[in-house]
Protein backbone atom coordinates (compact mmCIF):
# COMPACT_ATOMS: atom_id res chain seq x y z
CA UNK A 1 0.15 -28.20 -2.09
CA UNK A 2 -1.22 -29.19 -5.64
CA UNK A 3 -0.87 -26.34 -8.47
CA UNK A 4 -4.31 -25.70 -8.09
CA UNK A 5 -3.88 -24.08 -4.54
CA UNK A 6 -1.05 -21.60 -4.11
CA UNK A 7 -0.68 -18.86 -1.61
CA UNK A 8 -1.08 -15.49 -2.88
CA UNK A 9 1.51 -12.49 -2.13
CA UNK A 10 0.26 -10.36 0.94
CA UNK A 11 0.77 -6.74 -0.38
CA UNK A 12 0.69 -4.33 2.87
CA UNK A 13 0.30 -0.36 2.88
CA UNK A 14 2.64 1.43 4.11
CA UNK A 15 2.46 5.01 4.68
CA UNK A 16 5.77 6.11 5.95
CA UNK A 17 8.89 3.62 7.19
CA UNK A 18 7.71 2.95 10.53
CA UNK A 19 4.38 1.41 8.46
CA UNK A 20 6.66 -0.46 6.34
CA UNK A 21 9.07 -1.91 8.73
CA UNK A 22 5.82 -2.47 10.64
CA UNK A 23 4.57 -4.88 7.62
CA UNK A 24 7.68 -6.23 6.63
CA UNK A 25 8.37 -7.49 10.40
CA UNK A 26 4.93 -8.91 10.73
CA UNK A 27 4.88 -10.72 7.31
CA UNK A 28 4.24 -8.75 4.36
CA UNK A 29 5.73 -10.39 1.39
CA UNK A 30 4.71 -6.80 -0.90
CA UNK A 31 4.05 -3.07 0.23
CA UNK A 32 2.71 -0.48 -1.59
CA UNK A 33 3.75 3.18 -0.95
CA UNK A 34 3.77 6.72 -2.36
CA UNK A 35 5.78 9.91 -2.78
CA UNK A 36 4.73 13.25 -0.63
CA UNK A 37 2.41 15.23 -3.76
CA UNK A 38 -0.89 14.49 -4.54
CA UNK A 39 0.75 11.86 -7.66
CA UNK A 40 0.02 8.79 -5.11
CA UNK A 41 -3.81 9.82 -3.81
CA UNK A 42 -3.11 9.92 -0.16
CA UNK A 43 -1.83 13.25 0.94
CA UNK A 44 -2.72 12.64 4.35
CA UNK A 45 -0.18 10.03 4.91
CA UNK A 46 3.22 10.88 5.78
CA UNK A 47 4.91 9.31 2.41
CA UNK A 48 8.16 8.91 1.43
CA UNK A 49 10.50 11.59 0.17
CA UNK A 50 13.26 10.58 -1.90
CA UNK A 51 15.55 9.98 0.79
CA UNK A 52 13.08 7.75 2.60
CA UNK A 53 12.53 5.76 -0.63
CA UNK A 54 16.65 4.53 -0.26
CA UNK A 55 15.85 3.59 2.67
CA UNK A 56 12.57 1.25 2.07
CA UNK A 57 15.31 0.24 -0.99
CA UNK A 58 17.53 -0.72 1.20
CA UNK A 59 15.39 -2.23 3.44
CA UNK A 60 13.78 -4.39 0.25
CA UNK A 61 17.18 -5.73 -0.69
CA UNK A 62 17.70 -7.17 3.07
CA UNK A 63 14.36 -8.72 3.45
CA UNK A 64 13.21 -9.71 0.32
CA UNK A 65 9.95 -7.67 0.40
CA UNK A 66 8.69 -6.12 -3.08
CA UNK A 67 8.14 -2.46 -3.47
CA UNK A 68 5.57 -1.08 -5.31
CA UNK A 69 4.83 2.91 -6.05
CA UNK A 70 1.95 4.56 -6.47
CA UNK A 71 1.04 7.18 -9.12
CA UNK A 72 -2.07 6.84 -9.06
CA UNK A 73 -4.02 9.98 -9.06
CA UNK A 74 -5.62 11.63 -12.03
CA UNK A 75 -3.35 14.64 -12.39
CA UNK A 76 -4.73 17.99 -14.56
CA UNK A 77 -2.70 18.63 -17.32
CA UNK A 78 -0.75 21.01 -14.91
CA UNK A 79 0.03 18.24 -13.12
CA UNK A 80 1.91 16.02 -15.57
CA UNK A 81 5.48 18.03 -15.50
CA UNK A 82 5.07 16.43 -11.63
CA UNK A 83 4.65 13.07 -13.39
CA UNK A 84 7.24 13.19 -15.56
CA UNK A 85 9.99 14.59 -12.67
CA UNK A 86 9.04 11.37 -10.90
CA UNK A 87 8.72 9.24 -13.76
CA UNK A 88 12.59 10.02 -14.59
CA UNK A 89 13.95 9.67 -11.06
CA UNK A 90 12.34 6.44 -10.31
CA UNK A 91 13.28 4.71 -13.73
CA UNK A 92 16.57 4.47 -12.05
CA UNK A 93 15.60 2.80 -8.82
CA UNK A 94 15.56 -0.46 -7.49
CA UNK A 95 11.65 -0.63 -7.12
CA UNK A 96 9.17 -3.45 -8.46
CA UNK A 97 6.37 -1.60 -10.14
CA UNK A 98 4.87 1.28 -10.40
CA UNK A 99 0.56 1.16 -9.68
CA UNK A 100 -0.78 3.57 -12.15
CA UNK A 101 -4.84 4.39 -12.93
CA UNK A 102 -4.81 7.20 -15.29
CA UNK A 103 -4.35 6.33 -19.28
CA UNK A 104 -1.90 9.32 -19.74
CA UNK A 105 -0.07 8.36 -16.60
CA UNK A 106 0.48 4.97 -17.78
CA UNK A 107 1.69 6.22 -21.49
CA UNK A 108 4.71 8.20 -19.45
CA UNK A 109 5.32 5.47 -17.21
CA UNK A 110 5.69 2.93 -20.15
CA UNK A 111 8.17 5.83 -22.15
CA UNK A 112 10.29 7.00 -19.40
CA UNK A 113 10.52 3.86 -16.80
CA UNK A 114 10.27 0.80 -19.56
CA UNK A 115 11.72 -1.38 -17.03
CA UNK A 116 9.28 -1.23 -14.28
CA UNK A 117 6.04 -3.40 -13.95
CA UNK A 118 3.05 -1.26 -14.36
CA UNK A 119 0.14 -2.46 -11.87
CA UNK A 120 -3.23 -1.04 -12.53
CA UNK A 121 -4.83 0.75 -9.74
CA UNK A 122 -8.28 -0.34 -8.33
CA UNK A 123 -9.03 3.62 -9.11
CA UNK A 124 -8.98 2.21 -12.75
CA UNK A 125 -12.04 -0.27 -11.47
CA UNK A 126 -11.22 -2.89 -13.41
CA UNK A 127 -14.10 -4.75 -13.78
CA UNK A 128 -13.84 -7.41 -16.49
CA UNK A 129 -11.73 -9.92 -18.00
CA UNK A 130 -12.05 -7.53 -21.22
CA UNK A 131 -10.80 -4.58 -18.97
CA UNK A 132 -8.36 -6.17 -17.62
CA UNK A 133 -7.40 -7.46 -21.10
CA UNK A 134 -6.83 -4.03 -22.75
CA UNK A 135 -4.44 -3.14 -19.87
CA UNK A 136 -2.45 -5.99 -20.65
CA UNK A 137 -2.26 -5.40 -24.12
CA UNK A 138 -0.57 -1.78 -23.39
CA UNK A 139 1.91 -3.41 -21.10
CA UNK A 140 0.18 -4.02 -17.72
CA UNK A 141 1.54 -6.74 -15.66
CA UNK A 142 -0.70 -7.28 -12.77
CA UNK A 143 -4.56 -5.16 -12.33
CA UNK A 144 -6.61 -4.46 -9.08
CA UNK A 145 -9.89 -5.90 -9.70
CA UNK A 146 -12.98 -3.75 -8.97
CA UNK A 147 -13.99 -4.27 -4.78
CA UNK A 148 -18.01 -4.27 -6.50
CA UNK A 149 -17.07 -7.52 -7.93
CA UNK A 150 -19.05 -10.75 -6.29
CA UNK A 151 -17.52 -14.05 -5.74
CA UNK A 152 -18.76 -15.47 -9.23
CA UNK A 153 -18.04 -12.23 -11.04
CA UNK A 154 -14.41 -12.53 -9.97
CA UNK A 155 -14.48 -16.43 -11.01
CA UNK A 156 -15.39 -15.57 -14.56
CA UNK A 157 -13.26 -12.50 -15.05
CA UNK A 158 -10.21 -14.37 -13.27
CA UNK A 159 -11.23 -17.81 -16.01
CA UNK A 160 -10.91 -15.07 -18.50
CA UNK A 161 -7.80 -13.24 -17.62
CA UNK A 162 -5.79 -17.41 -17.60
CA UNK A 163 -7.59 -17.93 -20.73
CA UNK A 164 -6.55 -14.62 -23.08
CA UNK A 165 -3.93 -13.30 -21.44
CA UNK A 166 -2.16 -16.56 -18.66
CA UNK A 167 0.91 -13.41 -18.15
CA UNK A 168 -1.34 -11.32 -16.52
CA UNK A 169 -1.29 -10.92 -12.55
CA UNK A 170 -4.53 -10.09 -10.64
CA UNK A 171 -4.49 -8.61 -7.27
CA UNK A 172 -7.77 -8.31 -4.80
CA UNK A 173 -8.66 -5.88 -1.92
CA UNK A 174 -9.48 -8.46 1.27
CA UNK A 175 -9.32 -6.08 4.32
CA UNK A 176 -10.07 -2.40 4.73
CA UNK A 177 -12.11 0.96 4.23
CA UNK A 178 -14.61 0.60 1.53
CA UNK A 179 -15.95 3.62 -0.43
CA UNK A 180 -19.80 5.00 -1.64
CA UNK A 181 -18.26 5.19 -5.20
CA UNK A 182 -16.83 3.38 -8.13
CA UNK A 183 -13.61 2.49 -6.04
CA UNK A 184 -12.95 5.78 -4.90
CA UNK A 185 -14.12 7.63 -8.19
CA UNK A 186 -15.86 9.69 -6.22
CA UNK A 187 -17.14 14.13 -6.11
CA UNK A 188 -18.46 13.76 -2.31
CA UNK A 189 -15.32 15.66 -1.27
CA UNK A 190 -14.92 18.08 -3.19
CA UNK A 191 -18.51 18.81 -3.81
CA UNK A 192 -18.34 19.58 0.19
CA UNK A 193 -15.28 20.88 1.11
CA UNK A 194 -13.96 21.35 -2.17
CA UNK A 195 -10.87 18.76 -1.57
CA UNK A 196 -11.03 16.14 -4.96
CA UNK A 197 -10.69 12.67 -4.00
CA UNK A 198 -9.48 11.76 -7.10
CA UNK A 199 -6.59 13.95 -6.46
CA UNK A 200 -5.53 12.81 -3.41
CA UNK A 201 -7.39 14.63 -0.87
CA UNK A 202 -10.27 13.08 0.28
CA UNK A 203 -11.57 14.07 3.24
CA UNK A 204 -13.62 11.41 3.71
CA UNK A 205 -16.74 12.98 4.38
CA UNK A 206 -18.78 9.51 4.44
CA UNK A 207 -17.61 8.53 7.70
CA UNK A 208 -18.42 11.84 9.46
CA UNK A 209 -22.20 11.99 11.45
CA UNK A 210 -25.01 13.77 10.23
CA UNK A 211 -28.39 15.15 11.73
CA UNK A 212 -31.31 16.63 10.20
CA UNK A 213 -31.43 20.48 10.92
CA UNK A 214 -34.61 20.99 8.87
CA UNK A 215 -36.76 20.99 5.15
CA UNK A 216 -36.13 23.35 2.53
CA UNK A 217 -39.35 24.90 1.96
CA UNK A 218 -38.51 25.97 -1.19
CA UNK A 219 -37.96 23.14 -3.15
CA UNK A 220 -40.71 21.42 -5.28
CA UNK A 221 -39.49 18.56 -3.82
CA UNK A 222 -38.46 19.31 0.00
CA UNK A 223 -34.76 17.73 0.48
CA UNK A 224 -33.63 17.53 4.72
CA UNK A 225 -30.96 19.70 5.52
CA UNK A 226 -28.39 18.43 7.41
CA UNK A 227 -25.33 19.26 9.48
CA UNK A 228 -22.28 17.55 10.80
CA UNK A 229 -21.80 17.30 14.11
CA UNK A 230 -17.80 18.52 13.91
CA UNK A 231 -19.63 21.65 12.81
CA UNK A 232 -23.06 22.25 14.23
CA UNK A 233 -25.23 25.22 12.62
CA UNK A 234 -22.87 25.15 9.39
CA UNK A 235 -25.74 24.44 6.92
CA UNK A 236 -23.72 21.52 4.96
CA UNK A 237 -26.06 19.95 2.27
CA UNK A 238 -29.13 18.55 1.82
CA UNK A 239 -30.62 14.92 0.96
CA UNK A 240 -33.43 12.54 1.60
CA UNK A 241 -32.45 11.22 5.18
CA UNK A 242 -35.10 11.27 8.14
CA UNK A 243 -34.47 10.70 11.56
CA UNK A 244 -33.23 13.22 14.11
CA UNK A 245 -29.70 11.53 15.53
CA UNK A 246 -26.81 11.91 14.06
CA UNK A 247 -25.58 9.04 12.08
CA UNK A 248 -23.13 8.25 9.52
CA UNK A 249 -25.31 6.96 6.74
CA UNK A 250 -23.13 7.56 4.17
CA UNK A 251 -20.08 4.87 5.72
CA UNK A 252 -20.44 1.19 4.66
CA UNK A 253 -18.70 -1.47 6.62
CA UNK A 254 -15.21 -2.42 6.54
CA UNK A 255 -14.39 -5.17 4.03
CA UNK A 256 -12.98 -8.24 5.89
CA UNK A 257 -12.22 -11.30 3.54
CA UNK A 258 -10.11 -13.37 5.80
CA UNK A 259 -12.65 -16.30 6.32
CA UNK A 260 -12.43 -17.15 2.06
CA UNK A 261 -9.10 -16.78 1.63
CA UNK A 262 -9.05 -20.60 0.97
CA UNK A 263 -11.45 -19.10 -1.96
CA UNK A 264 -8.57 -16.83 -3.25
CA UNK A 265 -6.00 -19.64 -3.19
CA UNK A 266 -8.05 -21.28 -5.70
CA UNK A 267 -8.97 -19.57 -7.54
CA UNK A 268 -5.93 -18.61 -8.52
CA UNK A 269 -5.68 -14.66 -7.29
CA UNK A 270 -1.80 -13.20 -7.49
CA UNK A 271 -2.06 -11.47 -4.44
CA UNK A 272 -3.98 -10.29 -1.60
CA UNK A 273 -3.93 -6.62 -0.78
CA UNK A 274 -4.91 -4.63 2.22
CA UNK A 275 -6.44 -1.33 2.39
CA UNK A 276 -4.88 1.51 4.78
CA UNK A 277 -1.25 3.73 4.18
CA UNK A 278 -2.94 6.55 6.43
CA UNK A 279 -3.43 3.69 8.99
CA UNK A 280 -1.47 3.78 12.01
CA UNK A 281 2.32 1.05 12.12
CA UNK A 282 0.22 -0.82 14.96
CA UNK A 283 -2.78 -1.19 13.27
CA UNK A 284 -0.84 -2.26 9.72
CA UNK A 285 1.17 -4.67 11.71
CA UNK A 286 -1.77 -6.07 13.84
CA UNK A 287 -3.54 -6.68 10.29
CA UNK A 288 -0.66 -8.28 8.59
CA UNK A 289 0.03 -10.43 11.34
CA UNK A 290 -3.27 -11.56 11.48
CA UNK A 291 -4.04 -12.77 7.49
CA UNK A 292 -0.14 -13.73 7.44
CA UNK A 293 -0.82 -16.41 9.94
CA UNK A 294 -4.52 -17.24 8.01
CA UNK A 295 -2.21 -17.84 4.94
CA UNK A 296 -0.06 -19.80 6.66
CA UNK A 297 -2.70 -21.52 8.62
CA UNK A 298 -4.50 -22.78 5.15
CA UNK A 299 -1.27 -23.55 3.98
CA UNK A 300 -0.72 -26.18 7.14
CA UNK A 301 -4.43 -27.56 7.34
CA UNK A 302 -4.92 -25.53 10.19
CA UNK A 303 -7.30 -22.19 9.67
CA UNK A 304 -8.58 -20.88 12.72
CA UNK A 305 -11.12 -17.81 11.76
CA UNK A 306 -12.69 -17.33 14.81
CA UNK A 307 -9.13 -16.19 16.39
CA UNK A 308 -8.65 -13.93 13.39
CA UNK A 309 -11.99 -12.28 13.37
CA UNK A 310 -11.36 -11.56 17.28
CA UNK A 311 -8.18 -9.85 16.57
CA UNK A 312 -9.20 -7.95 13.48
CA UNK A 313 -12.67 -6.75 15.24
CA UNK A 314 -11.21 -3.94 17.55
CA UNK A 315 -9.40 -2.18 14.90
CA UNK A 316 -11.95 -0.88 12.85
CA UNK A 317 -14.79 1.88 13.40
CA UNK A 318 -16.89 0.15 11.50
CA UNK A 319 -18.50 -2.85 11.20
CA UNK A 320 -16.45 -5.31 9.56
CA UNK A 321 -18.32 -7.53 6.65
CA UNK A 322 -18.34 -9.39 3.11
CA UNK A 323 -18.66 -6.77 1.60
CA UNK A 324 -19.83 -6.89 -2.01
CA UNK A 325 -18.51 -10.51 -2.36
CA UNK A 326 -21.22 -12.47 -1.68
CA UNK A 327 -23.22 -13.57 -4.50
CA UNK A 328 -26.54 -12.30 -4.90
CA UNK A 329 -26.35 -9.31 -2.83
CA UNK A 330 -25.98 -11.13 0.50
CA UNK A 331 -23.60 -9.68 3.10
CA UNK A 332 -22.28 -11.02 6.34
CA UNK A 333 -21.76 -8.86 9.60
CA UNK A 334 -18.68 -9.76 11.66
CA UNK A 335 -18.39 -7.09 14.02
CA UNK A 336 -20.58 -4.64 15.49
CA UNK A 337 -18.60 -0.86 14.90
CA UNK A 338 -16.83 0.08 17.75
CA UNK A 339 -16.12 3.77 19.09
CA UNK A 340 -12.59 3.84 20.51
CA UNK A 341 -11.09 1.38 17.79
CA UNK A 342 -7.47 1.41 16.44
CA UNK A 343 -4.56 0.85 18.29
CA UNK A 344 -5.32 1.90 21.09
CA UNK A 345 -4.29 -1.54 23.04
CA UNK A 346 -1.03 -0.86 21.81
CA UNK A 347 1.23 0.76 24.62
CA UNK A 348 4.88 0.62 23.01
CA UNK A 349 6.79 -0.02 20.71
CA UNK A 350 10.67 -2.21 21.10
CA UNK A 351 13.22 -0.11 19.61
CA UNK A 352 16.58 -1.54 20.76
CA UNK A 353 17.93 -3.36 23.25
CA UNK A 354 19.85 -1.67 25.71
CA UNK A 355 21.46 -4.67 27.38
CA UNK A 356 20.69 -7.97 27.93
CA UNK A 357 16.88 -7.94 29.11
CA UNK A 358 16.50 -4.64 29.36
CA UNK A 359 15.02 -2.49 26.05
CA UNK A 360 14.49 1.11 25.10
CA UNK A 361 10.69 1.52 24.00
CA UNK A 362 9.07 3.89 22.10
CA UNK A 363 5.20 4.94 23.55
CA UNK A 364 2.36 4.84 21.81
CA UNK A 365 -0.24 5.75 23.90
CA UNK A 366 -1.14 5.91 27.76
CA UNK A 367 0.33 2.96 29.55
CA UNK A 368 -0.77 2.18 32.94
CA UNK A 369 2.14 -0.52 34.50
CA UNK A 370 -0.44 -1.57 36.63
CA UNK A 371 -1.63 -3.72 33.60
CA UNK A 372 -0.97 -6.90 31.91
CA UNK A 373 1.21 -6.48 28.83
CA UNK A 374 1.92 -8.70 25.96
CA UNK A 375 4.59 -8.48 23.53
CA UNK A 376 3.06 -9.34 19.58
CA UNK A 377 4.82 -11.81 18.09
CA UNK A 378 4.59 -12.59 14.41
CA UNK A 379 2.11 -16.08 13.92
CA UNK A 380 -0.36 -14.38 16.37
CA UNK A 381 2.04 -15.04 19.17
CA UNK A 382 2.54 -13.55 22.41
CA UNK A 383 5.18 -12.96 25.12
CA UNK A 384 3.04 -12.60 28.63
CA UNK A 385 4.38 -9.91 30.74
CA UNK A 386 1.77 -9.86 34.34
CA UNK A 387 1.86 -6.39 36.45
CA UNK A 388 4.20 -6.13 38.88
CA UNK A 389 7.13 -8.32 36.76
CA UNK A 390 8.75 -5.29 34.81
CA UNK A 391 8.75 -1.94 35.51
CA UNK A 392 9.38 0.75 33.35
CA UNK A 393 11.72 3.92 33.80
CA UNK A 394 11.91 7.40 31.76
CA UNK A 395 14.32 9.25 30.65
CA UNK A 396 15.50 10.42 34.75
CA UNK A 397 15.16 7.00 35.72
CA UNK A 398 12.25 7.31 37.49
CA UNK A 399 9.61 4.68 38.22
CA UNK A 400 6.68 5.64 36.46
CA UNK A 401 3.39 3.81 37.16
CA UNK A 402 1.61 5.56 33.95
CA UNK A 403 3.18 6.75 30.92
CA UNK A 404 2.23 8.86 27.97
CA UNK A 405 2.92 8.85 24.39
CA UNK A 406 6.44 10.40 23.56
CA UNK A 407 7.66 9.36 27.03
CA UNK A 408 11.39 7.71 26.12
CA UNK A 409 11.11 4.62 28.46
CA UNK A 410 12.96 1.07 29.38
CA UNK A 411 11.28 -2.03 29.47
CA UNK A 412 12.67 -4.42 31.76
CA UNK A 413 11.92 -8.63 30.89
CA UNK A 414 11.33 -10.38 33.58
CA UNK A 415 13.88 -13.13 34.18
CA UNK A 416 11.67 -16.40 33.51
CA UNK A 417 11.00 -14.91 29.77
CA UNK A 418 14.90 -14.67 29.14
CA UNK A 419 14.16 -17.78 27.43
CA UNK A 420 12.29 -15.85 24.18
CA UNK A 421 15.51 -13.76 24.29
CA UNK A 422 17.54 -16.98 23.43
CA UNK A 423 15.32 -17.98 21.57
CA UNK A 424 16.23 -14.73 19.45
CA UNK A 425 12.04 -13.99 19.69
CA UNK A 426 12.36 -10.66 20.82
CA UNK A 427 13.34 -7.85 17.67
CA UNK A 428 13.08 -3.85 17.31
CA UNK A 429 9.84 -3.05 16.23
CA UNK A 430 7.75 -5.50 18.39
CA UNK A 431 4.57 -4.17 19.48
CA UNK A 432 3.91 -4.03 23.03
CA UNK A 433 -0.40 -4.24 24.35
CA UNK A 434 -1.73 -3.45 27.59
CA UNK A 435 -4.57 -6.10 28.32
């Protein structure tokens, strides 16, 4: 591999431990995670208390895998004795850097945690090599660049950032939930249900569905009415939308970069992150997995992107697509949005092994035995198990022939796959899918 084509780091979310062993299994070489207060702009996931954060420590200095912690709301002044509490503690810890959007978050984080890397957060929206520039010059070691940046936008601000400033690390979303806003600067939630965004608690009211209810008569101007279908005859807002279904007009596609990721190697991009710490541990590892392997694939001569657009497809909502990096407005479609997406393939989850060939699992959701399964293997592997080769016990050990999510359970390998056992294949926190 010449110096002009290098694999970026993979940085991962991960929104609790089982998210982060999750990545970490499957190939994550970075994950990104946050405290339990609004300081790290997803309430809704689980976080990490203090306690957990030992842990993912711990975990980091077995593995190798880089931590990085996010501060990166914009706190009210109110807010910043929060800051400050966590600034202090984490100073101390074994952590890589600390991602960071707000100017007087940054100024504490330089004062009272001078040895951590400060990344900048996309929430920043870094969107120039100038930008990017004056965050280097007050100590910055690696920005987010903006997700509204085309292909030849990001080549000149990237040609830039080697030029002025050669230190500097860039890092660029490839995969996940894209936002109506400046990357996520955005008053849609709490203009409607009075929960700030910027804060931490979006509710993400672009992805709900909408109908038109009526005209305001009133108006100069007469603005639809609309309502969303979670709460029919709530009079919601109004806007210029026609058409009588309900439809989420406000959601744009999923990003999905994995088919130019030779286009990252080249042009020189630090690392590659992923959007999604309230997503579910199968759906983070399923992801991972999937643009590990790409990486690896480039890196061997060997890209396959049909097989990784087929895996990533089912897992999102929404259509997945280029996004804004296309030159000249032009956007590719990759998937049509799906219904019933997620994880929701994924039965179980290997948590130990009880004795040789037999394993305790953890379910995930409603597993009929009468199904194929397949164990996930990092690579985009698989261990084929048919119906009728295992069986599966709870707690009373009692065949069950459908299981449900909670159920403790025992997964039985057949005898002709011992030979993945020996192989040493088979490790907790394998993901199990009915297909």
């Amino acid at each position: 591999m010449t110096s002009e084509f290098f694999l970026p780091e993979l940085l991962a979310p991960a929104g609790n431990m089982e998210r982060l062993e999750a990545a970490v299994l499957y190939g994550a070489d970075a994950v990104y995670l946050g405290g339990r207060d609004e300081l790290n702009l997803r309430q809704g996931a689980l976080g990490f208390d203090w306690a957990d954060l030992d842990r993912a420590i711990a975990l980091k200095k077995s593995t190798g895998v880089k931590l990085y912690y996010c501060l990166n709301a914009f706190p009210r002044q109110s807010g910043f004795s929060q800051v400050e509490a966590s600034l202090e503690r984490l100073s101390g810890l074994d952590i890589d850097g600390l991602i960071v959007a707000d100017p007087g978050v940054f100024r504490l984080a330089r004062r009272l945690a001078p040895r951590h890397d400060i990344h900048v957060s996309t929430q920043a929206n870094t969107a120039s090599g100038e930008a990017a520039l004056f965050w280097h010059e007050q100590g910055a070691t690696r920005v987010n660049l903006a997700r509204e940046l085309d292909a030849v936008a990001l080549r000149d601000t990237l040609s830039f950032m080697r030029e002025k400033a050669p230190a500097l690390e860039s890092e660029v979303f490839v995969h996940g939930a894209m936002c109506l806003a400046v990357s996520g600067q955005c008053l849609l939630s709490a203009w409607l249900n009075q929960r700030p965004g910027n804060l931490g608690q979006c509710t993400h009211p672009c992805r709900f569905e909408y109908r038109v209810t009526g005209i305001n008569p009133d108006l100069q101007s007469p603005l639809l009415q609309v309502e969303e279908s979670l709460r029919p005859g709530a009079p919601l807002w109004e806007i210029a939308q026609d058409g009588q279904g309900f439809s989420s007009f406000l959601s744009p596609h999923d990003l999905c970069l994995v088919k130019y990721l030779a286009w990252f190697c080249k042009a020189g991009v630090s690392a590659l992150k992923i959007e999604g710490r309230m997503r579910t541990a199968p759906m983070v590892a399923q992801m991972v997995n999937v643009y590990r392997t790409a990486l690896n694939d480039l890196a061997s001569g060997t890209f396959r992107r049909q097989i990784y657009l087929a895996e990533l497809a089912p897992l999102s909502s929404r259509s997945l697509s280029s996004g804004f990096f296309l030159p000249n407005g032009k956007r590719k479609v990759f998937s049509e949005p799906r219904r019933n997406a997620g994880e929701t393939t994924v039965v179980a989850r290997l948590e130990y092994e009880l004795e040789p060939g037999v394993w305790r699992v953890q379910v995930k959701s409603r597993w009929s035995c009468s199904n194929r399964a397949e164990i996930l293997l990092p690579g985009l592997k698989t261990i084929e198990c048919e119906p009728g080769s295992y069986f599966l016990e709870n707690h009373k050990d009692v065949r069950a022939e459908l299981l449900h999510p909670g159920t403790p359970a025992k997964f039985y390998l057949p005898e002709h796959l011992a030979v993945h056992r020996l192989k040493g294949e088979l490790r907790p926190g394998l993901f199990i899918r009915s297909v």
